[in-house]
Structures are given as C-alpha cells and as structure tokens.
PDB file of N, CA and C in Angstrom:
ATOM      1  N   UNK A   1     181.932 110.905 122.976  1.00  0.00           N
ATOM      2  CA  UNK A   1     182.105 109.768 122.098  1.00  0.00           C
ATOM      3  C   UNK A   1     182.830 110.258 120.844  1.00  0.00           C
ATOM      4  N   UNK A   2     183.618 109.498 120.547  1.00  0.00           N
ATOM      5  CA  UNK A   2     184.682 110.407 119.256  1.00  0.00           C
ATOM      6  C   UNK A   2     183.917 109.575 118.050  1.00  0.00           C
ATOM      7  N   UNK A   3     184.716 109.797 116.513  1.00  0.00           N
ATOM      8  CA  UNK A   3     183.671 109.464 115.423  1.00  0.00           C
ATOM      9  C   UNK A   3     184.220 107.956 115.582  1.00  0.00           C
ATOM     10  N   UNK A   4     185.191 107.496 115.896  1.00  0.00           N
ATOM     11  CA  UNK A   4     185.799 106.278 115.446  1.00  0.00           C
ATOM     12  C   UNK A   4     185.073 105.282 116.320  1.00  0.00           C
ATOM     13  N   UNK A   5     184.183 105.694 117.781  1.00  0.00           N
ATOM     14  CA  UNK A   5     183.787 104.941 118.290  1.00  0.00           C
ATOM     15  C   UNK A   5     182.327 104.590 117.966  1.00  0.00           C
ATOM     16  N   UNK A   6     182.089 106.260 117.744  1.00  0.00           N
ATOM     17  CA  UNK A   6     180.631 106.348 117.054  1.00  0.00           C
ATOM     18  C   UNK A   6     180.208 105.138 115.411  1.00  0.00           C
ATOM     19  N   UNK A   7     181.193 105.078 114.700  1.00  0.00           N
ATOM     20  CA  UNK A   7     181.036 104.484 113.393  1.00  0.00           C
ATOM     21  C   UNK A   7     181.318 103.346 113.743  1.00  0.00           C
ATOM     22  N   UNK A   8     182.045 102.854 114.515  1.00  0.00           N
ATOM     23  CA  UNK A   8     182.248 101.627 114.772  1.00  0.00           C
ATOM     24  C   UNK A   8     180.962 100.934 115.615  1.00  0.00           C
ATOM     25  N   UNK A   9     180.118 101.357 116.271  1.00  0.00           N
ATOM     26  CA  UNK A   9     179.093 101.057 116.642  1.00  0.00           C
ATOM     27  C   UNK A   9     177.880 100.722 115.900  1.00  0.00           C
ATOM     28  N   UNK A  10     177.664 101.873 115.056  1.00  0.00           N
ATOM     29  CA  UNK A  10     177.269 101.973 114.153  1.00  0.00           C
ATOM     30  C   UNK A  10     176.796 100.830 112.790  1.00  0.00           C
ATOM     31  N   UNK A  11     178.281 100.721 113.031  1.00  0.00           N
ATOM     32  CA  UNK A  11     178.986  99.320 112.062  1.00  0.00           C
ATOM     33  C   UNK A  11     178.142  98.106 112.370  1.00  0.00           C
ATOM     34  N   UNK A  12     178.408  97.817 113.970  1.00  0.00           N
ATOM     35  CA  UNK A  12     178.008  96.850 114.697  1.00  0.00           C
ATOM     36  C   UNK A  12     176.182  96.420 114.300  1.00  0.00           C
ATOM     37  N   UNK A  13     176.296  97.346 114.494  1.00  0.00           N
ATOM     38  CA  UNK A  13     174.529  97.346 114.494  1.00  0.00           C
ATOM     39  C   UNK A  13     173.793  97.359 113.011  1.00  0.00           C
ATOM     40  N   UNK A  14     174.700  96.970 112.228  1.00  0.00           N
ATOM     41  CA  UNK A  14     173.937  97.429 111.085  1.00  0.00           C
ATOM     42  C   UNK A  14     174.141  96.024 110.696  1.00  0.00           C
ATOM     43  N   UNK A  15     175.707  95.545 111.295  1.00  0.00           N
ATOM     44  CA  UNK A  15     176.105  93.646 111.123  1.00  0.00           C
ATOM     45  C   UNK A  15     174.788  93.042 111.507  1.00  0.00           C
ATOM     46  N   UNK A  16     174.417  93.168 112.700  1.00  0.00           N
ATOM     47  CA  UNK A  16     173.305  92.676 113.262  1.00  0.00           C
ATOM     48  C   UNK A  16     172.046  92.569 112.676  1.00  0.00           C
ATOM     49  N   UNK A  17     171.800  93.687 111.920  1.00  0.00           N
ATOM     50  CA  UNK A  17     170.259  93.906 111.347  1.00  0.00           C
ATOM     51  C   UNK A  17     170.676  93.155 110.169  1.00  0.00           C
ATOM     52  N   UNK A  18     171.735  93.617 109.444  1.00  0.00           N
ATOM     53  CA  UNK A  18     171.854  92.168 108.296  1.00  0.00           C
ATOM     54  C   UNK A  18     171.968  91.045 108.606  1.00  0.00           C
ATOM     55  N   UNK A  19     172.320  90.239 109.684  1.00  0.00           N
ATOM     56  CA  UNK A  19     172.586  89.182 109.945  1.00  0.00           C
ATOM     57  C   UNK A  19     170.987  88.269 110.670  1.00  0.00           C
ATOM     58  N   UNK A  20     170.485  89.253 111.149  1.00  0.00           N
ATOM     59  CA  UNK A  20     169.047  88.977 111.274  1.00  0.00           C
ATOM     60  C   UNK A  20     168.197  88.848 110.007  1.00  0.00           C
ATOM     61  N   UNK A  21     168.672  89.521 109.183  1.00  0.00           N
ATOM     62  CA  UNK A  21     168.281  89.303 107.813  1.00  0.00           C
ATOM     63  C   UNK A  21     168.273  88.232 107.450  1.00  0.00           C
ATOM     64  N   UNK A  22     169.502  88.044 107.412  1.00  0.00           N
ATOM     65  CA  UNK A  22     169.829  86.542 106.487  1.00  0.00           C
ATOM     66  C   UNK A  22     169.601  85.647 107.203  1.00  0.00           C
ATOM     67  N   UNK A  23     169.501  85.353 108.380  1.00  0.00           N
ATOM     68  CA  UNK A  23     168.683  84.351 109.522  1.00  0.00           C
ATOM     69  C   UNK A  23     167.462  84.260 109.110  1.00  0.00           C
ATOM     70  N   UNK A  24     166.927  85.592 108.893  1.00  0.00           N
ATOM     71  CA  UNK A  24     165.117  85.792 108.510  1.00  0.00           C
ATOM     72  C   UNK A  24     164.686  85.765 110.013  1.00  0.00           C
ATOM     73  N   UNK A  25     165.095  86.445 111.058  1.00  0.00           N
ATOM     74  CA  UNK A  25     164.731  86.540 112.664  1.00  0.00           C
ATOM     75  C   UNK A  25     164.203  87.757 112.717  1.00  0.00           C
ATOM     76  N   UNK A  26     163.349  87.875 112.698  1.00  0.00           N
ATOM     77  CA  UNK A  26     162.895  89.873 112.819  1.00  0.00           C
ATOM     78  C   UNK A  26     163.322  90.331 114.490  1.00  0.00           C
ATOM     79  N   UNK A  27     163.372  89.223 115.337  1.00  0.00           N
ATOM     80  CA  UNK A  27     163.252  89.810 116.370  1.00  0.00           C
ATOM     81  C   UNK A  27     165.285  90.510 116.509  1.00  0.00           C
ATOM     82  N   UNK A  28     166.030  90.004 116.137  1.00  0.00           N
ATOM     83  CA  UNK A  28     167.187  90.415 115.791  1.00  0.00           C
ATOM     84  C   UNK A  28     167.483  91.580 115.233  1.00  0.00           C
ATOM     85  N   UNK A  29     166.844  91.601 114.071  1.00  0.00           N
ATOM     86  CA  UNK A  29     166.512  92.719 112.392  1.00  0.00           C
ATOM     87  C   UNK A  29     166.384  94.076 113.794  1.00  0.00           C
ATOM     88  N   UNK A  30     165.351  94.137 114.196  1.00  0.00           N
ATOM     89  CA  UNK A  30     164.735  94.745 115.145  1.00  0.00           C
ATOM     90  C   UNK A  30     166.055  95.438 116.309  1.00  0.00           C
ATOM     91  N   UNK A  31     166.526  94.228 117.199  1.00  0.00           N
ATOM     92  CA  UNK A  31     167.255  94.898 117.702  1.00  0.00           C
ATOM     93  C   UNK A  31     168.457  95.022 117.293  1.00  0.00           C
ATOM     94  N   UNK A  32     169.268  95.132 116.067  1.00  0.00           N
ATOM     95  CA  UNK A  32     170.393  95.837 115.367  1.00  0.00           C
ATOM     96  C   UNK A  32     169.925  97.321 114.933  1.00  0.00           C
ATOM     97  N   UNK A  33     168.473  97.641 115.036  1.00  0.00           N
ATOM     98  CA  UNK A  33     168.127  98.754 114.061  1.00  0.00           C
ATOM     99  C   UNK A  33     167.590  99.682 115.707  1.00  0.00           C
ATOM    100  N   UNK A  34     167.094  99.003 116.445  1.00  0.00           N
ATOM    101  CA  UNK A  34     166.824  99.970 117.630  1.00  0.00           C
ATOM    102  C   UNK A  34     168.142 100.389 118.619  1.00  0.00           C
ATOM    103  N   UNK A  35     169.539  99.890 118.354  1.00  0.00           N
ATOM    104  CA  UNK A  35     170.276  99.782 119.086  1.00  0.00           C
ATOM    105  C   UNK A  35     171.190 100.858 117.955  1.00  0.00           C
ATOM    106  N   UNK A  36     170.723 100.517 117.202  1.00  0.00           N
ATOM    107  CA  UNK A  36     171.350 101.929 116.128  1.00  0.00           C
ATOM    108  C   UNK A  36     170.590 103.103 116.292  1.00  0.00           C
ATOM    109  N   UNK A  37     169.082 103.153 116.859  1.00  0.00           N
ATOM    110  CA  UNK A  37     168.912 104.324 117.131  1.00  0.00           C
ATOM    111  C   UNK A  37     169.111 105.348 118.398  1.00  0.00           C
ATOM    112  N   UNK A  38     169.533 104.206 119.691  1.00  0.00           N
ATOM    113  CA  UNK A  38     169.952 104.162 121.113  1.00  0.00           C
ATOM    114  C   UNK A  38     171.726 104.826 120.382  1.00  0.00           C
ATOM    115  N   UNK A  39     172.419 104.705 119.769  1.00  0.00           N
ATOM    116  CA  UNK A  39     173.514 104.994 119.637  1.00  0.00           C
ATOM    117  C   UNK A  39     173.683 106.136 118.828  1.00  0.00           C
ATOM    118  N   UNK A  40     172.457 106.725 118.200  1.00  0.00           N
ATOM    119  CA  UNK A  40     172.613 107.882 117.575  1.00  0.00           C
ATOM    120  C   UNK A  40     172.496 108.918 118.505  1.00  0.00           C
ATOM    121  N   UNK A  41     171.045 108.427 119.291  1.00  0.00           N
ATOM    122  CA  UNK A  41     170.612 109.081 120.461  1.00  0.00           C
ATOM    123  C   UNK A  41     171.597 109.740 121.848  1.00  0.00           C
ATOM    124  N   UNK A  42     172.330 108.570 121.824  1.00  0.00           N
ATOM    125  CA  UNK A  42     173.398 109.066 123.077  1.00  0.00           C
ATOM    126  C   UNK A  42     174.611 109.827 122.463  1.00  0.00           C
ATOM    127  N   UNK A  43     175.179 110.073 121.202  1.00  0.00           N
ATOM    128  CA  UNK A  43     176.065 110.493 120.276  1.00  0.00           C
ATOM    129  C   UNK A  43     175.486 112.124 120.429  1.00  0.00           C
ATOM    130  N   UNK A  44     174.164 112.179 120.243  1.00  0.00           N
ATOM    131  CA  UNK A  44     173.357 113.222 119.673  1.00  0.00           C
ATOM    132  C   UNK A  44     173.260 114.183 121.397  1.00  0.00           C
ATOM    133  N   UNK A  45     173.340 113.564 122.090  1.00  0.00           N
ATOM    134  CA  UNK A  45     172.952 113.973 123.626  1.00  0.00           C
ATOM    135  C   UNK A  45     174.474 114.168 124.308  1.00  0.00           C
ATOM    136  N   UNK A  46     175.573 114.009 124.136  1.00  0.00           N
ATOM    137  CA  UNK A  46     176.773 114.150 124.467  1.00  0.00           C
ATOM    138  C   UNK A  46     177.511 114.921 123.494  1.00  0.00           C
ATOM    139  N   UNK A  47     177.154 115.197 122.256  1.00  0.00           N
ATOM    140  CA  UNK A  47     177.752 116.080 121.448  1.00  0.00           C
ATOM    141  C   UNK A  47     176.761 117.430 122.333  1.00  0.00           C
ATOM    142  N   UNK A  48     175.691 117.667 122.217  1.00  0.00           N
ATOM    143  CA  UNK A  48     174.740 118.468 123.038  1.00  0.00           C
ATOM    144  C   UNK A  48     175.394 119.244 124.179  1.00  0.00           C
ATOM    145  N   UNK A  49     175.457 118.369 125.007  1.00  0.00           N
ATOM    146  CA  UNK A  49     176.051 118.358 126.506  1.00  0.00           C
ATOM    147  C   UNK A  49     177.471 119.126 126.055  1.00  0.00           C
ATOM    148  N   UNK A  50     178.071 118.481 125.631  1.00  0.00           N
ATOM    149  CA  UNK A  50     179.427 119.659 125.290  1.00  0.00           C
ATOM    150  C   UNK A  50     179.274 120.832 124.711  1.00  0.00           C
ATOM    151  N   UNK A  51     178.440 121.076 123.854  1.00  0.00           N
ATOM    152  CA  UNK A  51     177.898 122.268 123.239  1.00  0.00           C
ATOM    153  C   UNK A  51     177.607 123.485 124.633  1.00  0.00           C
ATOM    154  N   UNK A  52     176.606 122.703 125.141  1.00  0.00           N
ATOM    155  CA  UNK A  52     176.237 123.169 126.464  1.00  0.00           C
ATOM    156  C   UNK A  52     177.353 124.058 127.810  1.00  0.00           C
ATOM    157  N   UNK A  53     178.351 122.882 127.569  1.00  0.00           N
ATOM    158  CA  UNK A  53     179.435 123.663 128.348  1.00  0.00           C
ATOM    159  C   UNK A  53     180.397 124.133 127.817  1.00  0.00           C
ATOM    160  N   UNK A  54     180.358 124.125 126.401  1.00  0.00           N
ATOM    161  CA  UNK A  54     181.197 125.407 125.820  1.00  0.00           C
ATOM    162  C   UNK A  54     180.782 126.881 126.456  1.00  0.00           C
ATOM    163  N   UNK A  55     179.563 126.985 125.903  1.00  0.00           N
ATOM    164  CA  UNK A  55     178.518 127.853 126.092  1.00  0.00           C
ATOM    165  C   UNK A  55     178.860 128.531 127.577  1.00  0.00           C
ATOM    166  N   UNK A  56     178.250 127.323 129.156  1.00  0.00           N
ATOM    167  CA  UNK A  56     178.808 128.294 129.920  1.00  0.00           C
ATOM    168  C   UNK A  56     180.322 128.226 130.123  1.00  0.00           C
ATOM    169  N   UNK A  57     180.620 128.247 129.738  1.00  0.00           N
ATOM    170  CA  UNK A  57     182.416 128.305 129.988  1.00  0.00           C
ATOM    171  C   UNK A  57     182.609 130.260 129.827  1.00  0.00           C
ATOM    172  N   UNK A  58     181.567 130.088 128.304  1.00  0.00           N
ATOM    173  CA  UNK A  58     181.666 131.635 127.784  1.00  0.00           C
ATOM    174  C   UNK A  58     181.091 132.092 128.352  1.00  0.00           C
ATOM    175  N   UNK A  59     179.718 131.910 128.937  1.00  0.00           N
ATOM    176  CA  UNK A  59     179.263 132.833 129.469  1.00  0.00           C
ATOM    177  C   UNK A  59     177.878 133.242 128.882  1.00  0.00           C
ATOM    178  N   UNK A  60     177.600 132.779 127.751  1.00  0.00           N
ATOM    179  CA  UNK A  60     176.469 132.502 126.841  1.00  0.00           C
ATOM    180  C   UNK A  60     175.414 131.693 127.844  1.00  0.00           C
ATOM    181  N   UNK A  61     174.129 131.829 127.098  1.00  0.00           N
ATOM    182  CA  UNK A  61     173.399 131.016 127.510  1.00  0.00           C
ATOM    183  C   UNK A  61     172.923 130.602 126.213  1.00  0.00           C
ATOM    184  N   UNK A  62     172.575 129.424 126.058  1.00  0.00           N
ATOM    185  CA  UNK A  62     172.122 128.917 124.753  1.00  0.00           C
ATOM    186  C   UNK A  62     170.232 129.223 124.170  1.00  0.00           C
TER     187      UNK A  62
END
C-alpha cells in the first residue's frame, strides 16, 4: 500500500467519523473510527510482510 493510498483512506474515514458526528449517529462515529483502525492494521501488516522478504532475500532471519 503506498502513502498516497494509505492517507487517502485514512482521509476517508475520518470524513465518516465526522460526519457521524454531525448527524449525532454513533453507530457511523463508530464505524469511520474502526475502519481507520482496520486500515492502519493492514498498512502495518504489509509494510511487515515486505520487511520480511527483504530479510529473506538477504538471507537474514528476522
């Protein structure tokens, strides 16, 4: 995931939790803020994963 897709998601989800805001919908609020943490999560797990196969490429083990 590159940063431009990452922040732009990011973005998305944060529209959402404000926009649940200003609705006053928690159940919305809620999922703009859990869908921001699902997107950190998979960012965080694929930056990982490449780390990972740098590693054996070299020959390292992590």
């Amino acid at each position: 995931m590159n940063s431009l897709t990452y922040w732009a998601l990011i973005a998305l989800c944060v529209g959402v939790e404000i926009w649940g805001q200003a609705a006053g919908v928690r159940d919305l609020t809620l999922t703009g803020f859990f869908a921001g943490l699902g997107v950190v999560a998979v960012h965080r797990l694929l930056h990982r994963a490449d780390r990972c196969q740098e590693f054996a490429e070299a020959g390292e083990e992590l």
